[in-house]
PDB file of N, CA and C in Angstrom:
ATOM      1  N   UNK A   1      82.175  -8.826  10.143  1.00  0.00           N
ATOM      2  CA  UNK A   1      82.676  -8.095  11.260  1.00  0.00           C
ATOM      3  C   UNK A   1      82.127  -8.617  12.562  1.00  0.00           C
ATOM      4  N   UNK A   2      83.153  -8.522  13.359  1.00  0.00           N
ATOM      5  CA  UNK A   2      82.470  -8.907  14.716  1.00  0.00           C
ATOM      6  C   UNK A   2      83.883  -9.339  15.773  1.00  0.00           C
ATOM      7  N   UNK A   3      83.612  -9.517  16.784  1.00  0.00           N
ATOM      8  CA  UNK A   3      84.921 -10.309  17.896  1.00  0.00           C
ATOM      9  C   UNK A   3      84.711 -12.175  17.699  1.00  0.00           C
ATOM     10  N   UNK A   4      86.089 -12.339  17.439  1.00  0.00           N
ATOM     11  CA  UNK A   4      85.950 -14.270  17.685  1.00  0.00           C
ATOM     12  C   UNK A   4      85.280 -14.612  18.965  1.00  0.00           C
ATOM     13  N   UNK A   5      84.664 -14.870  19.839  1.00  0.00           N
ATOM     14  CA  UNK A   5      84.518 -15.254  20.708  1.00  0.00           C
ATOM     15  C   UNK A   5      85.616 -15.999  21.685  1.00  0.00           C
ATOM     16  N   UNK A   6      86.573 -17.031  21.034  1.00  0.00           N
ATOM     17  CA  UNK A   6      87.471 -17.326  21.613  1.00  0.00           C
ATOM     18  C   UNK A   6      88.581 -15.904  22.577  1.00  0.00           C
ATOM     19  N   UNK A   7      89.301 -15.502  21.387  1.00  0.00           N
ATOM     20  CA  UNK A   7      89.355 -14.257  22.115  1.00  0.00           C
ATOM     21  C   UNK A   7      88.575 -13.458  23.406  1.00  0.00           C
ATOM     22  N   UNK A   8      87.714 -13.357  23.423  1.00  0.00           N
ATOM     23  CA  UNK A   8      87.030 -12.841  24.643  1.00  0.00           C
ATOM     24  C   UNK A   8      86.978 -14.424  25.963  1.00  0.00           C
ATOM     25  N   UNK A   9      86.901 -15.202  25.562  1.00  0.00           N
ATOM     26  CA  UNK A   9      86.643 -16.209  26.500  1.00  0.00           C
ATOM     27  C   UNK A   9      88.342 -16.960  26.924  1.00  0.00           C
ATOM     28  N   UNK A  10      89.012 -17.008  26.402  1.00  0.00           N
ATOM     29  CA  UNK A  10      90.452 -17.105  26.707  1.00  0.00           C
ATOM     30  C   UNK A  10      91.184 -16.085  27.804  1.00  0.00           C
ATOM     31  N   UNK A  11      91.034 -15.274  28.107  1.00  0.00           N
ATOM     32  CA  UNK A  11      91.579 -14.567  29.133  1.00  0.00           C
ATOM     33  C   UNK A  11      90.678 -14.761  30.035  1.00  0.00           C
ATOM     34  N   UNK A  12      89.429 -14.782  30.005  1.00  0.00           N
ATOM     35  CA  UNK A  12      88.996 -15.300  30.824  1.00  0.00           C
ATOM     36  C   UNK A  12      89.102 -16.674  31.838  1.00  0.00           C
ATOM     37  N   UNK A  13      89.260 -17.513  30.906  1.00  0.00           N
ATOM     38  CA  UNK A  13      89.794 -19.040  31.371  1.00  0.00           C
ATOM     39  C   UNK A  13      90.922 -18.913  31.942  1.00  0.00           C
ATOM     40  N   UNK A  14      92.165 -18.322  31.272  1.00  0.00           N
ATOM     41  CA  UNK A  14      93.438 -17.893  31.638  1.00  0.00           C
ATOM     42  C   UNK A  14      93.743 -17.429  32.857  1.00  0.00           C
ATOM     43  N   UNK A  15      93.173 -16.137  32.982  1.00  0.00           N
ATOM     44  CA  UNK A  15      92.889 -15.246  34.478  1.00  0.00           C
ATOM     45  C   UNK A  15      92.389 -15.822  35.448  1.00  0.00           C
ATOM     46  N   UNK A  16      91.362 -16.274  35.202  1.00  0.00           N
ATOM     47  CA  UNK A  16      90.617 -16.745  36.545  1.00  0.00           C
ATOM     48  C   UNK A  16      90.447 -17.893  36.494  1.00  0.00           C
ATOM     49  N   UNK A  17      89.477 -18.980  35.727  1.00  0.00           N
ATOM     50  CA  UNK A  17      89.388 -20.507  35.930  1.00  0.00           C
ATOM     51  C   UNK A  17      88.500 -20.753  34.997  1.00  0.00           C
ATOM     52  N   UNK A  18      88.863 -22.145  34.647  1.00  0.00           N
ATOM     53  CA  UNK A  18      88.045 -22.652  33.073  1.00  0.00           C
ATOM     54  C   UNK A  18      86.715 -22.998  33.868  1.00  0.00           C
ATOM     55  N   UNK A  19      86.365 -22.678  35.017  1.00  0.00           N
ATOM     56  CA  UNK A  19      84.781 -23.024  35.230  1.00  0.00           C
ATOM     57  C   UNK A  19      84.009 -21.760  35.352  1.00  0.00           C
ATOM     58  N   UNK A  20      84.758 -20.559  34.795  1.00  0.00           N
ATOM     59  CA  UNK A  20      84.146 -19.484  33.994  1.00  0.00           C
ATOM     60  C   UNK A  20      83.904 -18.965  33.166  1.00  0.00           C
ATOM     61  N   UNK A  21      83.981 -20.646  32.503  1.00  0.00           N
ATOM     62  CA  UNK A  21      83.571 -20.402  30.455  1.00  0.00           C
ATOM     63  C   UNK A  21      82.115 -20.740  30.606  1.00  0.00           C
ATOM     64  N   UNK A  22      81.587 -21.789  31.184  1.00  0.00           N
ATOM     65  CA  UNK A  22      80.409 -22.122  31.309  1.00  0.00           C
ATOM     66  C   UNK A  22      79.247 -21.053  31.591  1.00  0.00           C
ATOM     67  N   UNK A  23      79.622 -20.268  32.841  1.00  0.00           N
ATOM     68  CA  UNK A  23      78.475 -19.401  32.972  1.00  0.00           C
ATOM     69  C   UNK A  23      78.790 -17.981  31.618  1.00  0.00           C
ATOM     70  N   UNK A  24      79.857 -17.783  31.588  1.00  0.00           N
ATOM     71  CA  UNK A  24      79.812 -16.648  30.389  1.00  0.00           C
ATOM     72  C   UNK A  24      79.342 -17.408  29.513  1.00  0.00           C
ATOM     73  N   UNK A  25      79.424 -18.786  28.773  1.00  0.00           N
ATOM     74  CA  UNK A  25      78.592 -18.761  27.823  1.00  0.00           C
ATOM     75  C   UNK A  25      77.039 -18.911  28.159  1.00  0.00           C
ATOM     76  N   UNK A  26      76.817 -19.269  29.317  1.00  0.00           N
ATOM     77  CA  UNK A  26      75.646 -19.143  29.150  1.00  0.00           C
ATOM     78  C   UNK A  26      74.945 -17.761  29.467  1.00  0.00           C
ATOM     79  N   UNK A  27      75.499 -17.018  29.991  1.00  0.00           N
ATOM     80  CA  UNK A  27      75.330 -16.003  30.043  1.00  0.00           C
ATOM     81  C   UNK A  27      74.813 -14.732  28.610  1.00  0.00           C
ATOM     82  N   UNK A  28      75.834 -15.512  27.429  1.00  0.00           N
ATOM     83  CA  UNK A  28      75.904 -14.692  26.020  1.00  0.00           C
ATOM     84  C   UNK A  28      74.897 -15.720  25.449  1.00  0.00           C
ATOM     85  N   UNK A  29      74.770 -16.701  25.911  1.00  0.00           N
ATOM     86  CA  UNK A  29      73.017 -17.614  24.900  1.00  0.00           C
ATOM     87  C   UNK A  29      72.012 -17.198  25.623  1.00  0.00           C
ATOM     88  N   UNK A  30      71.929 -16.293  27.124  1.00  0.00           N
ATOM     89  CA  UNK A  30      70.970 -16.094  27.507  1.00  0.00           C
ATOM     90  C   UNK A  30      70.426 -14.293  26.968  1.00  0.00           C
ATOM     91  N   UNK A  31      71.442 -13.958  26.770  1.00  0.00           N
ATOM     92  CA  UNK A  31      71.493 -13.069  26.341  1.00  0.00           C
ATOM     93  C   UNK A  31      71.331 -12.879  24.709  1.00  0.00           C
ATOM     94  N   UNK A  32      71.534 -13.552  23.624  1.00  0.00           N
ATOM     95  CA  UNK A  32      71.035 -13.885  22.682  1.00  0.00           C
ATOM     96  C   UNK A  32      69.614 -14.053  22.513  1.00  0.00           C
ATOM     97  N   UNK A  33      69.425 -15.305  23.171  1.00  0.00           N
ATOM     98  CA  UNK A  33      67.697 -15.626  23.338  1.00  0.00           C
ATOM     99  C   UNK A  33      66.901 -14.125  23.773  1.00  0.00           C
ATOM    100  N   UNK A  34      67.039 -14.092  24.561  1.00  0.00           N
ATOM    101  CA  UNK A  34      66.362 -12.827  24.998  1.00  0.00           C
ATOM    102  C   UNK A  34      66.303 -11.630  24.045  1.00  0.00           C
ATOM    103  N   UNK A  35      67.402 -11.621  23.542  1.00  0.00           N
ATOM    104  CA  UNK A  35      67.465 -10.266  22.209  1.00  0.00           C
ATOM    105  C   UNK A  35      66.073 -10.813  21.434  1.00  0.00           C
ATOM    106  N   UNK A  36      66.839 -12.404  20.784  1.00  0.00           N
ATOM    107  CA  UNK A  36      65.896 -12.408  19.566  1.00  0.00           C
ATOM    108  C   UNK A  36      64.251 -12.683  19.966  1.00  0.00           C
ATOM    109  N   UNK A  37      64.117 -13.086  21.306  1.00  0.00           N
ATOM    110  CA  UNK A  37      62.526 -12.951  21.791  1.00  0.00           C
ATOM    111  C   UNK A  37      62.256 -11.683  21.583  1.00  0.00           C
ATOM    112  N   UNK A  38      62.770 -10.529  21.529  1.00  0.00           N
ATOM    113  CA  UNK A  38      62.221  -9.075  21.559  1.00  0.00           C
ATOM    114  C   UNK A  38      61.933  -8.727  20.465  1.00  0.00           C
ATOM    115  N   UNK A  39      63.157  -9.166  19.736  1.00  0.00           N
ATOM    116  CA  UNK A  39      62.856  -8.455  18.196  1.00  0.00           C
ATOM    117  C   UNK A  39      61.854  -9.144  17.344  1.00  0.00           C
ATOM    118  N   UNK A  40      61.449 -10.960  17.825  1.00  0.00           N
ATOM    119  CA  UNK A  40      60.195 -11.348  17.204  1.00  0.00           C
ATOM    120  C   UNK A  40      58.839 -11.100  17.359  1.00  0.00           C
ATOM    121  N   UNK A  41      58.665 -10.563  18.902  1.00  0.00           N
ATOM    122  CA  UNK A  41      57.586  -9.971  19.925  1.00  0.00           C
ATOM    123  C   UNK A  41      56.894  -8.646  19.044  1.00  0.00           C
ATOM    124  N   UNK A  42      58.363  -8.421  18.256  1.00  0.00           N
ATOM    125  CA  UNK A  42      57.855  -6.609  17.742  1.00  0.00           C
ATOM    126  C   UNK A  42      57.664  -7.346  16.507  1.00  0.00           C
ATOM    127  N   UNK A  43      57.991  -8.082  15.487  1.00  0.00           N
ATOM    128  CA  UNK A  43      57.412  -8.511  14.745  1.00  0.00           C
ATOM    129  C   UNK A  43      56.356  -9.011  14.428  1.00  0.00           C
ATOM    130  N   UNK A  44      55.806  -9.883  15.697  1.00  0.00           N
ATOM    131  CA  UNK A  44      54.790 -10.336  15.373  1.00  0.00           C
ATOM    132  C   UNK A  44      53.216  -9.657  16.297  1.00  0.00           C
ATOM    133  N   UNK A  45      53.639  -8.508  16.753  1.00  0.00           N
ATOM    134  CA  UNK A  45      52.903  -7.672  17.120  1.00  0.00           C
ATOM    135  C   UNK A  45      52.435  -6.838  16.061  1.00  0.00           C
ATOM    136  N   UNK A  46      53.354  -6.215  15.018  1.00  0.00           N
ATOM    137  CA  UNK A  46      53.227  -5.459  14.203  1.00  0.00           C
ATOM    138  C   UNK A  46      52.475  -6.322  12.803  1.00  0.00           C
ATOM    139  N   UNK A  47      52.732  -7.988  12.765  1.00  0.00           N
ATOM    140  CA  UNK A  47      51.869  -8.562  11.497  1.00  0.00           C
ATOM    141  C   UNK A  47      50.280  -8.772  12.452  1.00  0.00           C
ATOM    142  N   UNK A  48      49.885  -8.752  13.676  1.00  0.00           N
ATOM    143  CA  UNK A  48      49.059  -9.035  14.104  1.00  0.00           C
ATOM    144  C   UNK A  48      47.876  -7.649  14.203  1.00  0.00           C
ATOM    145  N   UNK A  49      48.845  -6.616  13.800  1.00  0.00           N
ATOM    146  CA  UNK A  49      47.518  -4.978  13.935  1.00  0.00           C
ATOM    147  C   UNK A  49      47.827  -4.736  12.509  1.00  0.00           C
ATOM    148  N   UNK A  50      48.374  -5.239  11.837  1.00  0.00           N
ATOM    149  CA  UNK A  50      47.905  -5.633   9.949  1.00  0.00           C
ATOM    150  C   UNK A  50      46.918  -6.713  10.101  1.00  0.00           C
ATOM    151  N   UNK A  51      47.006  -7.958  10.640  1.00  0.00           N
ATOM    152  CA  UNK A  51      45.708  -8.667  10.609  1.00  0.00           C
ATOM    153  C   UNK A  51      44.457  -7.967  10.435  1.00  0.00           C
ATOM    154  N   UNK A  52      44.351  -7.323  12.167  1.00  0.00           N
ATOM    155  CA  UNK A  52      43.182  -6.520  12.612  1.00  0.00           C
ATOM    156  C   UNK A  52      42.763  -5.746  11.557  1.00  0.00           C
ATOM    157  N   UNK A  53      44.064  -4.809  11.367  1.00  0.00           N
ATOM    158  CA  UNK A  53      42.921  -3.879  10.086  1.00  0.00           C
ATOM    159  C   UNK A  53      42.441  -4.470   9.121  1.00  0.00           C
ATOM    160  N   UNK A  54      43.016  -5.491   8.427  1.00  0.00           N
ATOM    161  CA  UNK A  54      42.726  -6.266   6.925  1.00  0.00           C
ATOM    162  C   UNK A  54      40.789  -6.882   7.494  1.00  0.00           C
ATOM    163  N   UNK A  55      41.459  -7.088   9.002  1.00  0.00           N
ATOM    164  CA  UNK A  55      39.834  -7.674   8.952  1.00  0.00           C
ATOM    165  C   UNK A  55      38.715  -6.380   8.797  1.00  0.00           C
ATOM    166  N   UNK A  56      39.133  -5.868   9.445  1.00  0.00           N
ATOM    167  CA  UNK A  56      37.908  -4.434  10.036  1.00  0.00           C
ATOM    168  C   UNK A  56      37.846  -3.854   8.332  1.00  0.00           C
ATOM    169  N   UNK A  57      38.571  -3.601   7.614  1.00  0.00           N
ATOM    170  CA  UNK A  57      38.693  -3.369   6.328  1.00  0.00           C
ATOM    171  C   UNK A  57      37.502  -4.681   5.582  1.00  0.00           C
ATOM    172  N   UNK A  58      37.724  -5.493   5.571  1.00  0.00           N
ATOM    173  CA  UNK A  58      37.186  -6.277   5.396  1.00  0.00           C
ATOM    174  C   UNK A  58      35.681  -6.693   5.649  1.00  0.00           C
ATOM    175  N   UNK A  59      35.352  -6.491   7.181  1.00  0.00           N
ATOM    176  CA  UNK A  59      34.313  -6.619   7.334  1.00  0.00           C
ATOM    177  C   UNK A  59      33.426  -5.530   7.128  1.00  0.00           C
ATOM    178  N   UNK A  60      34.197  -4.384   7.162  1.00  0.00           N
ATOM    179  CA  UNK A  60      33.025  -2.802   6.456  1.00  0.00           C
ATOM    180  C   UNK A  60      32.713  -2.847   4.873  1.00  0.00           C
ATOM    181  N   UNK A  61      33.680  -3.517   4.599  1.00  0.00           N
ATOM    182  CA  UNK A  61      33.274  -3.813   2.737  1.00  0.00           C
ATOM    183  C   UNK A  61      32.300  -4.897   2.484  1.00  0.00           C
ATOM    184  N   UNK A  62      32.478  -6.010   3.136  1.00  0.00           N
ATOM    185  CA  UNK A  62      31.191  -6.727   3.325  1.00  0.00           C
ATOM    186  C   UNK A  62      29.694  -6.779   3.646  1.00  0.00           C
ATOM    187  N   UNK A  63      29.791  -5.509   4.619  1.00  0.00           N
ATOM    188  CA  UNK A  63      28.387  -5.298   5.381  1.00  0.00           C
ATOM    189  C   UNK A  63      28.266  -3.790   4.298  1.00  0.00           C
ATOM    190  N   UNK A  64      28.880  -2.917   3.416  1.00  0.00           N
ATOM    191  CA  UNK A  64      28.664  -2.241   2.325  1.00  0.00           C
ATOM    192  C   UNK A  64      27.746  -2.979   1.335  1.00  0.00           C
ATOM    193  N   UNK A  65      28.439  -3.720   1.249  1.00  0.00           N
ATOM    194  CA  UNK A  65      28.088  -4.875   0.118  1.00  0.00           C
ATOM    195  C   UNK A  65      26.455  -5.450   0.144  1.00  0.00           C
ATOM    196  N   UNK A  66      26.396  -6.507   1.466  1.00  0.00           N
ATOM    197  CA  UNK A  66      25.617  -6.439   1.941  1.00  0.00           C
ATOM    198  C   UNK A  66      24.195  -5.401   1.983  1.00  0.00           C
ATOM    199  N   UNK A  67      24.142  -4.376   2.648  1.00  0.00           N
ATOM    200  CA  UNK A  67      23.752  -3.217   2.556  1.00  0.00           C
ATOM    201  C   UNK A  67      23.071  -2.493   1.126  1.00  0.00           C
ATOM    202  N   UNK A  68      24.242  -2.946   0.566  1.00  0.00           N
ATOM    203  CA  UNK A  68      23.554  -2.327  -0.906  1.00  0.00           C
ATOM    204  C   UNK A  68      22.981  -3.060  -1.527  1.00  0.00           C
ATOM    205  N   UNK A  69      23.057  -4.375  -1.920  1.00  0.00           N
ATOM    206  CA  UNK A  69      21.804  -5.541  -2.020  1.00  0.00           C
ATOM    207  C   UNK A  69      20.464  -5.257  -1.219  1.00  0.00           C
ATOM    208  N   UNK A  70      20.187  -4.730  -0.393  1.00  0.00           N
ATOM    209  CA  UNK A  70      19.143  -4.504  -0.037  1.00  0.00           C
ATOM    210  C   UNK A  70      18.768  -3.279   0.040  1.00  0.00           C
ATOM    211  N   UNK A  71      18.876  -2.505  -0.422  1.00  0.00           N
ATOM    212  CA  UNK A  71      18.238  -1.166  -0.938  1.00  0.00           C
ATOM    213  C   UNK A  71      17.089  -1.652  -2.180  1.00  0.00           C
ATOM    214  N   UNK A  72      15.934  -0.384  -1.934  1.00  0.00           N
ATOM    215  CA  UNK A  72      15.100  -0.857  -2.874  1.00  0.00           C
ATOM    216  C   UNK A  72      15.580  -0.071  -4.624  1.00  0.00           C
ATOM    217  N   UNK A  73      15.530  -1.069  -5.531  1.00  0.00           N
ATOM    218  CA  UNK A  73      15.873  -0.252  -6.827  1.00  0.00           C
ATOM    219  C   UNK A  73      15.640   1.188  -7.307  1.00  0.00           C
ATOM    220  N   UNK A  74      16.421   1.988  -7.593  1.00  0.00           N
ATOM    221  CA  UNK A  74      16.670   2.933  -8.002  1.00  0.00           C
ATOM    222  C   UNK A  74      16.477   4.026  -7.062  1.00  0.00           C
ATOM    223  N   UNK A  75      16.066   3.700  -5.752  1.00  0.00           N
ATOM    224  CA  UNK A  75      15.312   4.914  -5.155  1.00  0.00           C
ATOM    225  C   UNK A  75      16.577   4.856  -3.792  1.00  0.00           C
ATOM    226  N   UNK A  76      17.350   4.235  -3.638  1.00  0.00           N
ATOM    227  CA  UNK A  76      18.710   4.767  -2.846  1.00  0.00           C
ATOM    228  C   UNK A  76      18.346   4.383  -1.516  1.00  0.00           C
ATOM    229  N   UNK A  77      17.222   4.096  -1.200  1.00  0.00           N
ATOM    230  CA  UNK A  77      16.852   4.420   0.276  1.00  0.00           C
ATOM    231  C   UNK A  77      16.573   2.649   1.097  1.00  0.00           C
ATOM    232  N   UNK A  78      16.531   2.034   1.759  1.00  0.00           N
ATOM    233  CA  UNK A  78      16.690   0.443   2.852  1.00  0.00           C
ATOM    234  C   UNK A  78      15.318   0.280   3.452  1.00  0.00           C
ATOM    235  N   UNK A  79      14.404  -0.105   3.137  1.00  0.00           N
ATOM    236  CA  UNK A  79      13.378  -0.373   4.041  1.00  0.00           C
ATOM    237  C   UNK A  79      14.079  -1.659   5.060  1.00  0.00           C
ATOM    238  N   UNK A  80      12.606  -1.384   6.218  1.00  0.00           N
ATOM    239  CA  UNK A  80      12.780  -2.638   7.093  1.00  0.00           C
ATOM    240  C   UNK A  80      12.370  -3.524   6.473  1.00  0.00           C
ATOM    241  N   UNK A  81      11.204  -3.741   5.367  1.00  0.00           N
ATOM    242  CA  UNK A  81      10.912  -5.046   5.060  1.00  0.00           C
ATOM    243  C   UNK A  81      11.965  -5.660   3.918  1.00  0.00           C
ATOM    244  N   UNK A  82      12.814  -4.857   3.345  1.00  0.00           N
ATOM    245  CA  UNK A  82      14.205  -5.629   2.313  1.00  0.00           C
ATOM    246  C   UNK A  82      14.872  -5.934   3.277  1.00  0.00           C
ATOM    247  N   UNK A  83      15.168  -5.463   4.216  1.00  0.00           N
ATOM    248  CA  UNK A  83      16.137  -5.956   5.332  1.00  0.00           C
ATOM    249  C   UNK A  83      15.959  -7.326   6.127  1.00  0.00           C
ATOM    250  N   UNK A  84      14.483  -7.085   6.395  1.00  0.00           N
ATOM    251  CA  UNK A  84      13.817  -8.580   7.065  1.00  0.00           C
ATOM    252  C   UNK A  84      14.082  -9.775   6.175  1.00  0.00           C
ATOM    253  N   UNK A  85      13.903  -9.546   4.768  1.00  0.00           N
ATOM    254  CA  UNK A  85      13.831 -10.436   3.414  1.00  0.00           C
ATOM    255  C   UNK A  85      15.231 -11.190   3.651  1.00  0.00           C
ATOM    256  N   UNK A  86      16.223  -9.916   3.482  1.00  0.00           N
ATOM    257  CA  UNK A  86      17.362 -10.095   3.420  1.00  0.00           C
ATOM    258  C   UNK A  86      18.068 -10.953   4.658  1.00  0.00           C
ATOM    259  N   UNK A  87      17.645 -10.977   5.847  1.00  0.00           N
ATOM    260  CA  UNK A  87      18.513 -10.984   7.100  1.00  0.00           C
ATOM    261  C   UNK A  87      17.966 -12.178   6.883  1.00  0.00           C
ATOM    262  N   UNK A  88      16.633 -12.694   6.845  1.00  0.00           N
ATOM    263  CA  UNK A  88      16.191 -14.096   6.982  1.00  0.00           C
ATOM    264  C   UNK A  88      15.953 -15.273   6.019  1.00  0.00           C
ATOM    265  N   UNK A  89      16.755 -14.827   4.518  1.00  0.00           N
ATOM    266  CA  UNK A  89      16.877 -15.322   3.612  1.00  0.00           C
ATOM    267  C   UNK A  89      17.836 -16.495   3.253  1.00  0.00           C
ATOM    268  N   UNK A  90      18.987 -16.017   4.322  1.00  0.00           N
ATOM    269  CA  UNK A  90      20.202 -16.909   4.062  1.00  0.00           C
ATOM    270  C   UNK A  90      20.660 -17.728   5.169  1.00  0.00           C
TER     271      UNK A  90
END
């Protein structure tokens, strides 16, 4: 579905002058371009705050991780000196 384009640009030429095919078409590629810049803008805005979270997701599971490697065994609780061990180990 859709209009031929010819159709729309033929009365035009007809009516007024074939040096008003040029700017209508450029007019409908400028107008094209511009659509599909918008609709990729929102696309790639929307894969870019999935990035962000995957990271922030990411980096709180790491520093969890982290974190729990240095707790002292069985007793739940982080001294400063596992932490010092830890921070200056690697």
């Amino acid at each position: 579905g859709g209009i031929i384009w010819k159709e729309v640009l033929d009365p035009l030429v007809e009516r007024t002058s074939p040096g008003m095919a040029l700017p209508f078409v450029m007019y409908i590629a400028f107008a094209m371009f511009a659509m599909l810049n918008v609709i990729t803008g929102v696309f790639v805005e929307s894969a870019m705050a999935n990035a962000r979270e995957e990271n922030n997701e990411d980096l709180v599971a790491r520093l969890r991780e982290a974190v729990e490697g240095m707790k002292v065994s069985g007793s739940g609780h982080l001294t400063w000196e596992n932490f010092e061990r830890k921070l200056y180990s690697k």
